[in-house]
N, C-alpha and C. Protein backbone atom coordinates (compact mmCIF):
# COMPACT_ATOMS: atom_id res chain seq x y z
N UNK A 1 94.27 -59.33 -76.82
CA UNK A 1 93.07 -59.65 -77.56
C UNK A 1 92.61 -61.05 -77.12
N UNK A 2 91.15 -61.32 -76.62
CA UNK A 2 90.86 -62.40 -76.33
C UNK A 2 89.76 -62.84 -77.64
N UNK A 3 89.18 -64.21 -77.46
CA UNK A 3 88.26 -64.80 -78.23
C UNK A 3 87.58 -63.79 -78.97
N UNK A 4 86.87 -63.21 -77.93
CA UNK A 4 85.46 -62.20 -78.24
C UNK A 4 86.25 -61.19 -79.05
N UNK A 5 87.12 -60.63 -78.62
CA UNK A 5 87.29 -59.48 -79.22
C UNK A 5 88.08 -60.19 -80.57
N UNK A 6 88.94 -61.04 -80.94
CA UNK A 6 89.30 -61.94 -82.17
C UNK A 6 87.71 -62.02 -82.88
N UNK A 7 86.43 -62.35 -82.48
CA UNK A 7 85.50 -62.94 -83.30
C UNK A 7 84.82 -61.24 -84.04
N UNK A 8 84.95 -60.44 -82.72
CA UNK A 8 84.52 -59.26 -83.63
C UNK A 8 85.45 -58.17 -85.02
N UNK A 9 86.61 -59.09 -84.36
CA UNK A 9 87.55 -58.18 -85.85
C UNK A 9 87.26 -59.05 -86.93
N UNK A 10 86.90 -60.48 -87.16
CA UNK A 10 86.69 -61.01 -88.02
C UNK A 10 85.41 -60.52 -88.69
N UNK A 11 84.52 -60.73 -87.84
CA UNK A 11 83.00 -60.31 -88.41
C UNK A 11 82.91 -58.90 -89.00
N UNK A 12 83.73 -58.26 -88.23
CA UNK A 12 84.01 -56.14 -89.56
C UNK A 12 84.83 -56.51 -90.24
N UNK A 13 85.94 -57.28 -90.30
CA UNK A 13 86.71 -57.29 -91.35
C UNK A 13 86.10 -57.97 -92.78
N UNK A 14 85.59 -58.87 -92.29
CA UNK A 14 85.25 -59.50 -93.08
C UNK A 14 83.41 -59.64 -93.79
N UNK A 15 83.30 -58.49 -93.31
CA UNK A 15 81.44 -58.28 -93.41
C UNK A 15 80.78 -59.20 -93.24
N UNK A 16 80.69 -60.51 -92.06
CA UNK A 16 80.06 -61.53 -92.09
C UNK A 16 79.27 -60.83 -90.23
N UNK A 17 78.28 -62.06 -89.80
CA UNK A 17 77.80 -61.75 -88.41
C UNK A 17 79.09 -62.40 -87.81
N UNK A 18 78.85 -62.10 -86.10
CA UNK A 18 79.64 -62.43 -84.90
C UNK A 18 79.59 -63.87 -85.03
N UNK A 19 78.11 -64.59 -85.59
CA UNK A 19 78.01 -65.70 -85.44
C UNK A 19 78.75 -66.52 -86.16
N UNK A 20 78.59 -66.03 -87.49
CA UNK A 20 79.25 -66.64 -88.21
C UNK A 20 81.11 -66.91 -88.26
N UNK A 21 81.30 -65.46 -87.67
CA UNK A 21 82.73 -65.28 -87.59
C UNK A 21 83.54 -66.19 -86.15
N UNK A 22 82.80 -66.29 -85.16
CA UNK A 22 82.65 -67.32 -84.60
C UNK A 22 82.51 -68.94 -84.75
N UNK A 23 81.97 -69.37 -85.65
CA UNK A 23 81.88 -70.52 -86.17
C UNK A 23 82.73 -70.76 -86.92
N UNK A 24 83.22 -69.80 -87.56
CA UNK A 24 84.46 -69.81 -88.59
C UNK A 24 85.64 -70.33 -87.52
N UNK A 25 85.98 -69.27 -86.44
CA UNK A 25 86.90 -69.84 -85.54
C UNK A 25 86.84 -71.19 -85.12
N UNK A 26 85.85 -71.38 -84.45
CA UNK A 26 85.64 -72.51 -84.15
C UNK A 26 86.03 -73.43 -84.77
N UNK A 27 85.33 -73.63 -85.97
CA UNK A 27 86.11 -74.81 -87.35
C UNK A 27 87.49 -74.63 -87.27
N UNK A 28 87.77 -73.44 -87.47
CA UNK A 28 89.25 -73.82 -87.76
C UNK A 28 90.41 -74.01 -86.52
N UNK A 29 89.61 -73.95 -85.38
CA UNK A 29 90.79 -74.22 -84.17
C UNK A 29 90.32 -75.92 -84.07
N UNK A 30 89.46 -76.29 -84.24
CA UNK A 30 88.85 -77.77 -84.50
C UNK A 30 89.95 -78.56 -85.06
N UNK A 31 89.94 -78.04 -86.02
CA UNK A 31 90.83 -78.57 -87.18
C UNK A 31 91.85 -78.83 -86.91
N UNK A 32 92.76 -77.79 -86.47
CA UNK A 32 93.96 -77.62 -86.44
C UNK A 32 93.93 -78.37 -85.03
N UNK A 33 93.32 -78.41 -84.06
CA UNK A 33 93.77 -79.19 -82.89
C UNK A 33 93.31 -80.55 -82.97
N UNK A 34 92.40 -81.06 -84.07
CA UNK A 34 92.35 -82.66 -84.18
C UNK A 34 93.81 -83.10 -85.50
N UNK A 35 94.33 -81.91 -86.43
CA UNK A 35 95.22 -81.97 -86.59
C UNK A 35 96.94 -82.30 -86.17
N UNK A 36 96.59 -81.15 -85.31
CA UNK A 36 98.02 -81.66 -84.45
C UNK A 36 98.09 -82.80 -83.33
N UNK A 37 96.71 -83.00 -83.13
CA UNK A 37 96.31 -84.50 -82.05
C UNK A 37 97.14 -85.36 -82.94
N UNK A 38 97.15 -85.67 -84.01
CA UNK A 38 97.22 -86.50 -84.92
C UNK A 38 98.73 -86.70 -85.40
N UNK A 39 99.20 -85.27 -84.89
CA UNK A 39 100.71 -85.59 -85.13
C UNK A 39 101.29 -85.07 -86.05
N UNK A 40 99.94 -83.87 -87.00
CA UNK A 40 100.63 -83.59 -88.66
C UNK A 40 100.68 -81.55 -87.94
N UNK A 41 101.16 -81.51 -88.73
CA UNK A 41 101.55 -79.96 -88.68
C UNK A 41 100.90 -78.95 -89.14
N UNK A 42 100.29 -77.54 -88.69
CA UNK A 42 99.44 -77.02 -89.30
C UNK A 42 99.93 -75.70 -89.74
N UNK A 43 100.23 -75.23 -90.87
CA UNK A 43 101.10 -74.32 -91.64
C UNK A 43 100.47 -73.36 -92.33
N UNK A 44 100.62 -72.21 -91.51
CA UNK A 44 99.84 -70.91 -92.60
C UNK A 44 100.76 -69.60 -92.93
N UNK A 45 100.86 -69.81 -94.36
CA UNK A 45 101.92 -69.31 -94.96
C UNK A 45 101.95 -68.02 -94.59
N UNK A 46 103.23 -66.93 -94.21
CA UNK A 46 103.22 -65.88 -93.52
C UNK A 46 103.15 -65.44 -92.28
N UNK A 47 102.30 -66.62 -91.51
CA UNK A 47 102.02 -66.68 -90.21
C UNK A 47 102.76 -67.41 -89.34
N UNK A 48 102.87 -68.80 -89.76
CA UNK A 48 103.70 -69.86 -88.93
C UNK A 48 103.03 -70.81 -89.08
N UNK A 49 103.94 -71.61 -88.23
CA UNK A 49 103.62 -73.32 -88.33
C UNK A 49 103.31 -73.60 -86.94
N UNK A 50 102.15 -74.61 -86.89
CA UNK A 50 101.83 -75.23 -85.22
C UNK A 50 102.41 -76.91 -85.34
N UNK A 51 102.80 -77.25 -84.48
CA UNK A 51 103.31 -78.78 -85.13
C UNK A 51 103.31 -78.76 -83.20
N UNK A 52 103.98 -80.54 -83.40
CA UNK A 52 103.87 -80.82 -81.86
C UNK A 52 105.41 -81.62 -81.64
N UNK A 53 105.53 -81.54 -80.70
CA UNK A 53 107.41 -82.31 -80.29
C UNK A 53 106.96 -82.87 -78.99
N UNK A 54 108.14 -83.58 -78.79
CA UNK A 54 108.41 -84.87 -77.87
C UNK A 54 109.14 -83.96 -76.82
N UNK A 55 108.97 -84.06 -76.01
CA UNK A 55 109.77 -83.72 -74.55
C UNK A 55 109.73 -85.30 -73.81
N UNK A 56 111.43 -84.80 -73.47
CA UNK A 56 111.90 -86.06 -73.05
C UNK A 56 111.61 -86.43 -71.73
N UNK A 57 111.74 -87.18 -71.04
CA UNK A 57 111.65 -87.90 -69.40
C UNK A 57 112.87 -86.79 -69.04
N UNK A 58 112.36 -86.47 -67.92
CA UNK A 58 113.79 -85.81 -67.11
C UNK A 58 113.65 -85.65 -65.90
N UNK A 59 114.41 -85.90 -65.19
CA UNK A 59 114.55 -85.78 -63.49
C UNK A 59 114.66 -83.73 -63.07
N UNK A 60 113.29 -83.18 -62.42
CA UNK A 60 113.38 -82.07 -61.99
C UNK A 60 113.38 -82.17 -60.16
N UNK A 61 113.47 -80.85 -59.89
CA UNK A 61 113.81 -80.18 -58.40
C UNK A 61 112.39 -80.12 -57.88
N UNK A 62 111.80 -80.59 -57.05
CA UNK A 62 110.74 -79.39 -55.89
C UNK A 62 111.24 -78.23 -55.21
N UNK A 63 110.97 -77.07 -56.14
CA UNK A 63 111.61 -75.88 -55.46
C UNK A 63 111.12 -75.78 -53.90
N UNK A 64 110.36 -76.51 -53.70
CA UNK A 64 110.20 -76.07 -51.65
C UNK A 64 110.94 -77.09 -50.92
N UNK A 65 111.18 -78.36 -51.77
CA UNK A 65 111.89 -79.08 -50.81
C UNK A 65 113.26 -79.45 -51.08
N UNK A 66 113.87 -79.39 -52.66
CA UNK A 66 114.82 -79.54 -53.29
C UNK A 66 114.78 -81.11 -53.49
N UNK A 67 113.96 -81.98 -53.26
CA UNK A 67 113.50 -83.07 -53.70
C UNK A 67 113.50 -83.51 -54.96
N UNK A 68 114.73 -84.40 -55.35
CA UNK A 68 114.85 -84.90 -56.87
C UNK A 68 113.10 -85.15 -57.22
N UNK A 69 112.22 -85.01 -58.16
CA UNK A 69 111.20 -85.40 -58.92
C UNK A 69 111.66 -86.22 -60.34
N UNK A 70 110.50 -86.98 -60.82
CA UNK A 70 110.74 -87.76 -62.11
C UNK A 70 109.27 -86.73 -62.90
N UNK A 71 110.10 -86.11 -64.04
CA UNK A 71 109.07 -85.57 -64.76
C UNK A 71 108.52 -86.73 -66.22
N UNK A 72 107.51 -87.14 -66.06
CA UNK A 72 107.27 -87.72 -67.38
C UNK A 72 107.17 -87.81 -69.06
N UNK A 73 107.79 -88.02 -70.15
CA UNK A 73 107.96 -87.39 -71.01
C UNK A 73 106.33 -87.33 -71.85
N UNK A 74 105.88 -85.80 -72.58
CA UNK A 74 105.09 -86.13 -73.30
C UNK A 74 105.33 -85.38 -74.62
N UNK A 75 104.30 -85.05 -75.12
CA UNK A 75 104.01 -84.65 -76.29
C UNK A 75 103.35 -82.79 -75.95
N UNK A 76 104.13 -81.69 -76.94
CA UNK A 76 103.86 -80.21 -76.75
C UNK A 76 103.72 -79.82 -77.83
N UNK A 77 102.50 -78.67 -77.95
CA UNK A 77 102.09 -77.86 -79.07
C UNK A 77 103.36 -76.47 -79.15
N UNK A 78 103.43 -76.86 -80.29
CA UNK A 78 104.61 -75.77 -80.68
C UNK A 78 104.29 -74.67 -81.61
N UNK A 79 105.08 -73.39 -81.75
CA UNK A 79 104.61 -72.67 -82.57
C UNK A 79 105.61 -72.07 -82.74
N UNK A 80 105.31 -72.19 -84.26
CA UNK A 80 107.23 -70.89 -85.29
C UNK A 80 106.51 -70.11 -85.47
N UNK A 81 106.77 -68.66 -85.99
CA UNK A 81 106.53 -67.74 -86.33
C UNK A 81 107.04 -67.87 -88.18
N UNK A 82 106.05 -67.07 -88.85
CA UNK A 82 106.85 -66.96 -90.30
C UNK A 82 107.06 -65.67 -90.25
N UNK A 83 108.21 -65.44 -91.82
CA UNK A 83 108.52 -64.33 -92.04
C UNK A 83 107.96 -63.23 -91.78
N UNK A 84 106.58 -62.86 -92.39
CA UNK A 84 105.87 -62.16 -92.57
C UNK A 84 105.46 -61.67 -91.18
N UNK A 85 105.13 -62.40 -90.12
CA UNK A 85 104.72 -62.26 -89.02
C UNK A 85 105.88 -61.52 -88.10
N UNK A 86 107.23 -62.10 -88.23
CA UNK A 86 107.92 -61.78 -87.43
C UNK A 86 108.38 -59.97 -88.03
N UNK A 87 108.46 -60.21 -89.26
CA UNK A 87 108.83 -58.93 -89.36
C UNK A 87 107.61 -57.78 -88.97
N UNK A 88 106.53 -57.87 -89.16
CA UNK A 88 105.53 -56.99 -88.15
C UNK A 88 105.66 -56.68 -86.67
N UNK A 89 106.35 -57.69 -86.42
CA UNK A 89 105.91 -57.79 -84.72
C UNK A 89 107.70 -57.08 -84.20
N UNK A 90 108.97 -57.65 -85.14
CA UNK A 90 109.81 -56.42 -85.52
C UNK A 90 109.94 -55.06 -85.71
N UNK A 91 108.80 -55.03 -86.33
CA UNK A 91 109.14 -53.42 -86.56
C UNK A 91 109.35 -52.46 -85.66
């Protein structure tokens, strides 16, 4: 499922237009990604949690040359799964 097809299950599910159901997305991936910019965690009960972690500095390989590399440490968007979710995707 991509964007488009995410904006049209919203808009039947939810009897609103494409547009609107679209804008809805929009806001809320907004949110949640000036959210987790920020460092706080974004938690939807049943679904999961998006939060962000530290990856450390670490020395990797160039697989063509076997050349020690220095990888730089940053900051990664993470994602748990909740209960609810996992047991669907379980079944």
């Amino acid at each position: 499922m991509n964007k488009g097809d995410l904006i049209e299950k919203i808009a039947k599910d939810a009897k609103i237009t494409k547009a609107q159901a679209g804008d809805a997305l929009d806001a809320f991936l907004g949110a949640a990604t000036s959210a987790l910019g920020k460092g706080d965690k974004v938690t939807l009960v049943g679904f999961g949690t998006f939060s962000v972690a530290k990856r450390a500095a670490r020395v990797g390989r160039n697989p063509r040359t076997g050349k020690e590399i220095k990888i730089k440490a940053k900051k990664v968007a993470k994602f748990k799964p909740g209960a609810e979710l996992s047991k669907k995707v379980n079944k």
